[in-house]
N, C-alpha and C. Protein backbone atom coordinates (compact mmCIF):
# COMPACT_ATOMS: atom_id res chain seq x y z
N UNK A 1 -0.84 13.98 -42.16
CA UNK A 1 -0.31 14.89 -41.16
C UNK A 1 -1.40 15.18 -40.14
N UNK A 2 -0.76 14.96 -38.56
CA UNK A 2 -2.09 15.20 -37.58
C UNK A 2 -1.94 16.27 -37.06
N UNK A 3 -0.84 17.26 -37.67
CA UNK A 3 -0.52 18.52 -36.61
C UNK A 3 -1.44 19.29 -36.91
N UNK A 4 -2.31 19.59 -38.19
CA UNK A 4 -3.14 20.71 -38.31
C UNK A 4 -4.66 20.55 -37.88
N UNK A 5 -5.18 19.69 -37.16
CA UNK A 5 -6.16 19.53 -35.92
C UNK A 5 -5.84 19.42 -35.09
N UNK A 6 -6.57 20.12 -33.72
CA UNK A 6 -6.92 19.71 -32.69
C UNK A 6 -7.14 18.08 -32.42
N UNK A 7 -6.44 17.49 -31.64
CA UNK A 7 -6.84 16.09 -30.86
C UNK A 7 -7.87 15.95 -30.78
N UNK A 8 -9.06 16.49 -30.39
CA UNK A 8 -10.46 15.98 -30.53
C UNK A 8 -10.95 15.44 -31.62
N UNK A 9 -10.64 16.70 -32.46
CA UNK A 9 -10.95 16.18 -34.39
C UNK A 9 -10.36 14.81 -34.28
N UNK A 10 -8.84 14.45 -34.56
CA UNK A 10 -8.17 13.23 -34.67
C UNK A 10 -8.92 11.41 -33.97
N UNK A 11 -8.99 11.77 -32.28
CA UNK A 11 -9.87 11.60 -32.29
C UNK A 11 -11.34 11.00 -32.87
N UNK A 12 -11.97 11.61 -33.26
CA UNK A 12 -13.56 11.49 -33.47
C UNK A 12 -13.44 10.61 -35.13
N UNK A 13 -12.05 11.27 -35.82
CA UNK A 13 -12.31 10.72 -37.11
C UNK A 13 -11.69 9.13 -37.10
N UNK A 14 -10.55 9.10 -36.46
CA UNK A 14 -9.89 7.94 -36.21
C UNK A 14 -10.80 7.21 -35.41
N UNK A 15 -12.05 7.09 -34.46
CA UNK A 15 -12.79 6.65 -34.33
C UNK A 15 -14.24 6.08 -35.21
N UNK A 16 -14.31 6.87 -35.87
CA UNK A 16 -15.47 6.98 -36.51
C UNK A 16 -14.81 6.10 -37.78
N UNK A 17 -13.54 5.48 -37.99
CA UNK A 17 -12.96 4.81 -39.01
C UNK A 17 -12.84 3.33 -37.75
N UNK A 18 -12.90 3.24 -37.58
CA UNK A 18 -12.73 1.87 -35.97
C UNK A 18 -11.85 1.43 -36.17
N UNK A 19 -10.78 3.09 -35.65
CA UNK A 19 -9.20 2.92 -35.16
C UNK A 19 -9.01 3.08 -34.14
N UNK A 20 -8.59 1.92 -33.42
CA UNK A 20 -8.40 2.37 -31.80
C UNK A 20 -7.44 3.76 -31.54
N UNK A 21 -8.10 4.37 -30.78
CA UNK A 21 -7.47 5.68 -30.73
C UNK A 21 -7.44 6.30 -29.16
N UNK A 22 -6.68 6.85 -28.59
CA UNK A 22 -6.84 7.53 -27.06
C UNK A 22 -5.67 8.75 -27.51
N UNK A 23 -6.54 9.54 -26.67
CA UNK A 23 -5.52 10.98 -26.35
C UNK A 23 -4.31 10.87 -25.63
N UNK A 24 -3.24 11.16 -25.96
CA UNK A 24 -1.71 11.28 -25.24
C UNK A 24 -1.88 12.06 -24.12
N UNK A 25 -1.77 11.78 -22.96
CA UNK A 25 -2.06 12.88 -21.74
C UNK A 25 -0.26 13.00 -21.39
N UNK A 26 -0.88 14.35 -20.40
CA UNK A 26 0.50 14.70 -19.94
C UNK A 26 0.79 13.96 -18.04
N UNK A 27 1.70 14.35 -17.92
CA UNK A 27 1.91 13.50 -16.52
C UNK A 27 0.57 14.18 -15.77
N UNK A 28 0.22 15.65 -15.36
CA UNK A 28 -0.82 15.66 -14.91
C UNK A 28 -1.82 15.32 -15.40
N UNK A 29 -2.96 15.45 -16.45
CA UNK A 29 -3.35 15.09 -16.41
C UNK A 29 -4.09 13.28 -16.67
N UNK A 30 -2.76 12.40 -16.35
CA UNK A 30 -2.46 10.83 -16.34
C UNK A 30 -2.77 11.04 -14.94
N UNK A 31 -2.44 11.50 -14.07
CA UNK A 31 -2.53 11.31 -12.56
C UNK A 31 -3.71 11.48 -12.47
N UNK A 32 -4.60 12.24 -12.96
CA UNK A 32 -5.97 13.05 -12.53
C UNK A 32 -7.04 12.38 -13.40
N UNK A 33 -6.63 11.14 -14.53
CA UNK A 33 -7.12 10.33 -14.93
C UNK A 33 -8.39 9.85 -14.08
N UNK A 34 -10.04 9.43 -14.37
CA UNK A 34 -10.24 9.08 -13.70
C UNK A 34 -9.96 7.47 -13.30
N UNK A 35 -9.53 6.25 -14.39
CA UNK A 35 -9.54 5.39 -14.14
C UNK A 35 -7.94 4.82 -13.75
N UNK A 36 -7.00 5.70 -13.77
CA UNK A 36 -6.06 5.63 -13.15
C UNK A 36 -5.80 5.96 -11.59
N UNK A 37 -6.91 6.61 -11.06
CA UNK A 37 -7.46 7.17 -9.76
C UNK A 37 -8.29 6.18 -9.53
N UNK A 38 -9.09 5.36 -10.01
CA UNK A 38 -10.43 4.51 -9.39
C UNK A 38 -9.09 3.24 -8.93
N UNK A 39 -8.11 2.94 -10.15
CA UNK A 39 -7.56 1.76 -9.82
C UNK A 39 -6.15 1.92 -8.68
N UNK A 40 -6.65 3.29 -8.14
CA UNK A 40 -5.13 3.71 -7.52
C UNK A 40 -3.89 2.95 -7.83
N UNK A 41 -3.27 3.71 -9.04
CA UNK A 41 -2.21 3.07 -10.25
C UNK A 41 -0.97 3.63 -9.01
N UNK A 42 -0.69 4.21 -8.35
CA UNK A 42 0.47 4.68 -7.61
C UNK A 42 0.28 4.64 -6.22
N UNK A 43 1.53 4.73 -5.66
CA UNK A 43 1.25 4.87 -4.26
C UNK A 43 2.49 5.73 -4.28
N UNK A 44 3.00 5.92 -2.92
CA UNK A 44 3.93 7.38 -2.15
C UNK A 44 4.74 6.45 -1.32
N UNK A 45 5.69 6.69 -1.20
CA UNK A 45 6.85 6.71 0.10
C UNK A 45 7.74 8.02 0.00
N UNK A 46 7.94 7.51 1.57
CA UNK A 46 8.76 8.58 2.01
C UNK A 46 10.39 8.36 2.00
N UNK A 47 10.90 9.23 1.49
CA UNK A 47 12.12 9.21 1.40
C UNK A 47 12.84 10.28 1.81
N UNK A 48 13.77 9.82 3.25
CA UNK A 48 14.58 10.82 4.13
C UNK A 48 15.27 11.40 3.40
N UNK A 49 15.86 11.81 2.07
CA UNK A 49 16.63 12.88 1.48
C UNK A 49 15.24 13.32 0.63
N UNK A 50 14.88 12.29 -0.67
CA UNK A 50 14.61 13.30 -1.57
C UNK A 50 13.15 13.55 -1.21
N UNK A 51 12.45 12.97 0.27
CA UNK A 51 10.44 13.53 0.12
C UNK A 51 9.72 12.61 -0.10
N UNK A 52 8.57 12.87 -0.71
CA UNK A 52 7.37 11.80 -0.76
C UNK A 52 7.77 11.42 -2.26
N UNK A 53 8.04 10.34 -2.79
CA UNK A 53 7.96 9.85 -3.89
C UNK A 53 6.92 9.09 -4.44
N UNK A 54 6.70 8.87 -5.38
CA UNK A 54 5.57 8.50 -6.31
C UNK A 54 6.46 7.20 -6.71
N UNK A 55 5.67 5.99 -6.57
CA UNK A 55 6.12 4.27 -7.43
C UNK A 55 4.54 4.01 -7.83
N UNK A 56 4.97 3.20 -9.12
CA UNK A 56 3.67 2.25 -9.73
C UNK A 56 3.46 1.41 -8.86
N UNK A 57 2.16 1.17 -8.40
CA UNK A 57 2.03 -0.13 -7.42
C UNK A 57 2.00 -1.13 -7.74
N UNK A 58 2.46 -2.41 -7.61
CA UNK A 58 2.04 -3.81 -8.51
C UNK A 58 0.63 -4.06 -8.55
N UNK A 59 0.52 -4.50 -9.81
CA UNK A 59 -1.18 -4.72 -10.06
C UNK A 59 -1.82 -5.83 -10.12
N UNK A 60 -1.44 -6.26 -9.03
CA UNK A 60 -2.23 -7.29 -8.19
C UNK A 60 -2.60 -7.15 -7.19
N UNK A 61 -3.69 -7.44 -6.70
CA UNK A 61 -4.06 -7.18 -5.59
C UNK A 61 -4.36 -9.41 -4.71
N UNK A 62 -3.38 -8.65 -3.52
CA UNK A 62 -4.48 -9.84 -2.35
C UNK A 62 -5.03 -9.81 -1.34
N UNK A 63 -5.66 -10.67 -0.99
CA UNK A 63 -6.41 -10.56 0.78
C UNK A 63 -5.54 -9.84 1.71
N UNK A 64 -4.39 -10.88 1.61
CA UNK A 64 -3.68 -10.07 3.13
C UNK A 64 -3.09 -8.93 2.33
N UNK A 65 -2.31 -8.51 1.94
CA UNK A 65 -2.33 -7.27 1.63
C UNK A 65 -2.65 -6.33 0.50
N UNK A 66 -3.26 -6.25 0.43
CA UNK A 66 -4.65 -5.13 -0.97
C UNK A 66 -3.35 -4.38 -1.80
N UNK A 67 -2.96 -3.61 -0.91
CA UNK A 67 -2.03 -2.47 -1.42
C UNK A 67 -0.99 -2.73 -2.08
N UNK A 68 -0.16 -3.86 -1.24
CA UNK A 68 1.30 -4.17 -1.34
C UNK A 68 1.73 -2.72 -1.78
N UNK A 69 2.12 -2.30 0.19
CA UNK A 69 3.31 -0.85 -0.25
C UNK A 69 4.21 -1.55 -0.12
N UNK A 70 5.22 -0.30 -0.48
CA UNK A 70 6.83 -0.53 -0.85
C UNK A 70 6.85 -0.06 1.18
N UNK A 71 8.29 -0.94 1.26
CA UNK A 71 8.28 -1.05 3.11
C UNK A 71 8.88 -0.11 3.04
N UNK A 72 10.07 1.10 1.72
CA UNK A 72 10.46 1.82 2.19
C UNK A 72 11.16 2.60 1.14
N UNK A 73 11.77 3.40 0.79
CA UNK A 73 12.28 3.91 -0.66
C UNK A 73 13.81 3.14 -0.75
N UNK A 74 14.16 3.15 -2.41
CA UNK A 74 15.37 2.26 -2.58
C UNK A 74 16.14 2.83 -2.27
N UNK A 75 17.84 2.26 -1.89
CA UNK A 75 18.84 2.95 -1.41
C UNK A 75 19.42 3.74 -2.14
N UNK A 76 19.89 4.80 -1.51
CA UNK A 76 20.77 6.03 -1.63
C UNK A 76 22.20 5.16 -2.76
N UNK A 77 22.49 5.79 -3.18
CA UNK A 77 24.03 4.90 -3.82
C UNK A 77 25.08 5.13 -3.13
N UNK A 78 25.53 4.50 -3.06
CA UNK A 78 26.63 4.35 -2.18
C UNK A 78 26.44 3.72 -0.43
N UNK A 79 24.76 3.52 0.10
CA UNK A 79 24.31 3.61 1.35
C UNK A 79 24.75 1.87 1.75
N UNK A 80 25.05 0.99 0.52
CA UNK A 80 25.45 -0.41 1.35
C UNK A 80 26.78 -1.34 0.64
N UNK A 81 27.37 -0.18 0.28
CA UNK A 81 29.09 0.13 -0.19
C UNK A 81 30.33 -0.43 0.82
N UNK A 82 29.83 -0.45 2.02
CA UNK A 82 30.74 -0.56 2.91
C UNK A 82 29.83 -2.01 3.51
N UNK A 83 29.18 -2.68 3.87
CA UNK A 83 28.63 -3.48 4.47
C UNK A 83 28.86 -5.12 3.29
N UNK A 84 28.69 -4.13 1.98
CA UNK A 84 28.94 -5.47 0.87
C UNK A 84 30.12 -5.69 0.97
N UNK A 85 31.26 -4.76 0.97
CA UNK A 85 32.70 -5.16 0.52
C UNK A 85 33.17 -5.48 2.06
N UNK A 86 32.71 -5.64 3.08
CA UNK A 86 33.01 -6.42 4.28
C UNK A 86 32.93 -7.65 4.11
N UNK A 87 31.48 -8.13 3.60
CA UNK A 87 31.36 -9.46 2.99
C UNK A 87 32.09 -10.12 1.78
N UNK A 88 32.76 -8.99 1.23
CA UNK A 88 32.98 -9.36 -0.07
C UNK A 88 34.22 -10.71 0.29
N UNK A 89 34.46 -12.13 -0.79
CA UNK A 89 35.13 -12.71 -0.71
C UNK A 89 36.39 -12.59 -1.11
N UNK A 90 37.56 -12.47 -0.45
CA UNK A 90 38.81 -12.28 -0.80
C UNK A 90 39.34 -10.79 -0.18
């Protein structure tokens, strides 16, 4: 049972046995990670209803573009409802 220590204890002993071991973080502090910050794991778009959103960035990087942002947030549902079933066959 690991509920009656503190995570550090768990931790140090599960280490000190050479069990790979890492602390469960919470969404903040995963963001505030430092090596999730060195590898800038996310990027932002903007999205005209719901704001600045948060996506995983692909983790690759190239010359021409380092970042690869997203060109724009995914569609609304229903936003290409009418343009498909114009095309639609039959």
């Amino acid at each position: 049972m690991t509920t009656g220590e503190p995570t550090a204890v768990w931790v140090e002993r599960f280490g000190a046995a050479d069990v790979p071991v890492a602390e469960v973080l919470g969404p903040d502090a995963h963001l505030a990670d430092p090596q999730v910050v060195h590898n800038r794991l996310y990027g932002e778009v903007d999205d005209p209803v719901r704001g600045p959103m948060r996506y995983v960035r692909y983790p690759a990087r190239f010359a021409g573009d380092p970042e690869f942002r997203l060109r724009g947030p995914a569609p609304s549902v229903g936003q290409h409802t009418e343009e498909v079933l114009v095309h639609a066959p039959g």
